[in-house]
C-alpha atoms as a PDB file:
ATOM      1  CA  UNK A   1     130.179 254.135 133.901  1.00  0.00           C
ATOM      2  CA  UNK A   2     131.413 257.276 135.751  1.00  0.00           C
ATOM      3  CA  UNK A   3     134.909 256.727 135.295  1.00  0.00           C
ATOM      4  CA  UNK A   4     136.312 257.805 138.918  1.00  0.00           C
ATOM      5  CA  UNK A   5     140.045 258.024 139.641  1.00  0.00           C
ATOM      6  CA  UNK A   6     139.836 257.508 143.165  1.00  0.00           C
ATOM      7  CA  UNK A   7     137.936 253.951 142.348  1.00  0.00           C
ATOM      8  CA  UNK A   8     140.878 252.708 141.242  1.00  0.00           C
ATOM      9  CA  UNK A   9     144.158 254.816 142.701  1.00  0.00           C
ATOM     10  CA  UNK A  10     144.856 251.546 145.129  1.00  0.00           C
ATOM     11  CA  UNK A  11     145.213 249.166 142.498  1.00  0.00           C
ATOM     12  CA  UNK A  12     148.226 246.727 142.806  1.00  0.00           C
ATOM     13  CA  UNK A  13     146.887 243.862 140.217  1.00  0.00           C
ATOM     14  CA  UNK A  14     144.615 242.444 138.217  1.00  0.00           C
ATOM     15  CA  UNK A  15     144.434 239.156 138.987  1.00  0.00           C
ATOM     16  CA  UNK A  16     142.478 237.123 135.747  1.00  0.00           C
ATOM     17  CA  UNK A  17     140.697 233.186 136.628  1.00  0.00           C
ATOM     18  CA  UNK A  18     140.836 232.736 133.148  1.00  0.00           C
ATOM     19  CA  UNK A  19     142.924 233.552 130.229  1.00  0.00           C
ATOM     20  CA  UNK A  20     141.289 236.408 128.592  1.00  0.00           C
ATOM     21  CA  UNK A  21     143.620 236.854 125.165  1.00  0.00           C
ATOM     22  CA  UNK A  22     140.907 235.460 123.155  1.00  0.00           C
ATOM     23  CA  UNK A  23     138.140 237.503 124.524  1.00  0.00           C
ATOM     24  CA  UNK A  24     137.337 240.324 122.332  1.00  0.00           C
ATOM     25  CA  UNK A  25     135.548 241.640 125.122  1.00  0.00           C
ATOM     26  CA  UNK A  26     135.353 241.790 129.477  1.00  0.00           C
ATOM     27  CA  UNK A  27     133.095 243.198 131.520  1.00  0.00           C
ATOM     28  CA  UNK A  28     134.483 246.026 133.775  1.00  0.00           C
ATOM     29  CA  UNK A  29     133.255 246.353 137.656  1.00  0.00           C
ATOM     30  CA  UNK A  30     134.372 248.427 140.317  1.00  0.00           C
ATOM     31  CA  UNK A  31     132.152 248.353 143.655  1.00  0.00           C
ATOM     32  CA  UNK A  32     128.670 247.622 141.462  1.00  0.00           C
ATOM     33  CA  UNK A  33     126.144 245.118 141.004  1.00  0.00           C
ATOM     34  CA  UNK A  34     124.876 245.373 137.635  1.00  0.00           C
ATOM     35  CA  UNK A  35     127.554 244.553 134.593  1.00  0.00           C
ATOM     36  CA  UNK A  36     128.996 247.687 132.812  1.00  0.00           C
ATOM     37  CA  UNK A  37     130.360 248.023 129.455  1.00  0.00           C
ATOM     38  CA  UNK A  38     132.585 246.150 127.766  1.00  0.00           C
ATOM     39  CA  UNK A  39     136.031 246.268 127.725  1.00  0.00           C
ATOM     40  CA  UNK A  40     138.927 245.389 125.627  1.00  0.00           C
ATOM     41  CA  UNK A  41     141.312 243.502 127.823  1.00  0.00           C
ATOM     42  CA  UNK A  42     144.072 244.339 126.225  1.00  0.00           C
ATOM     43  CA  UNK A  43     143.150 247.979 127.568  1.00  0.00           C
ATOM     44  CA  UNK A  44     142.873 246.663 131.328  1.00  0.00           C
ATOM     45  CA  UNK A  45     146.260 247.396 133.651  1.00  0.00           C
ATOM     46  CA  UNK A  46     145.911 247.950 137.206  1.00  0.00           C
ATOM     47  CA  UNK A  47     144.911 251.977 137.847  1.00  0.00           C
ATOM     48  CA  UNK A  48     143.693 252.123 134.528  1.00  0.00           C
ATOM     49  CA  UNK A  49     140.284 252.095 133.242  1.00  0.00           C
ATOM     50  CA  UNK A  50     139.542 249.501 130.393  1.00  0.00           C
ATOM     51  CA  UNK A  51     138.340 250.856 126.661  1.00  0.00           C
ATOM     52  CA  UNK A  52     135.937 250.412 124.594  1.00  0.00           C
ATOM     53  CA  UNK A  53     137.384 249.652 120.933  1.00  0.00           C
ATOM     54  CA  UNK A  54     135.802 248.551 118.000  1.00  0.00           C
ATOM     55  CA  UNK A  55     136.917 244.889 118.890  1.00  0.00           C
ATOM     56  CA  UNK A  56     135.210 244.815 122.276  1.00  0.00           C
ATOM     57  CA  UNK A  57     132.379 246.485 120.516  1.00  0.00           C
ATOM     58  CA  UNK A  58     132.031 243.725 118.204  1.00  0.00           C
ATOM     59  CA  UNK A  59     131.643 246.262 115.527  1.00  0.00           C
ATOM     60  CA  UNK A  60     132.838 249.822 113.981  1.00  0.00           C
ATOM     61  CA  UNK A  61     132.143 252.119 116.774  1.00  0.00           C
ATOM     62  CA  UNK A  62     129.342 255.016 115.770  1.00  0.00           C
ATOM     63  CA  UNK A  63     130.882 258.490 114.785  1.00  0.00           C
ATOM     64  CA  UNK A  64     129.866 260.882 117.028  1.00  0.00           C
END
């Protein structure tokens, strides 16, 4: 996912239906239709693009 500033720079809130603390992962969409990566959502605040860590991953993430 193109990770564009302006996608996000009116951002308030994140407002969550579920709770997500034992999620290792959530999928991240901004104006889309298919899914994108997965996120850890403990990296999610509004304005701020989730991560991808190892525990969203769901493994040790390949050295580049």
């Amino acid at each position: 996912m193109l990770e564009d500033p302006k996608a996000l720079e009116y951002e308030e809130n994140i407002v969550l239906t579920e709770d997500v603390e034992g999620f290792d992962y959530v999928r991240q969409s901004v104006a889309q239709s298919a899914p994108s990566e997965p996120v850890d959502p403990r990296t999610v605040a509004p304005g701020v693009w989730g991560e991808i860590t190892e525990r969203a991953w769901g493994a040790p993430l390949d050295e580049v």
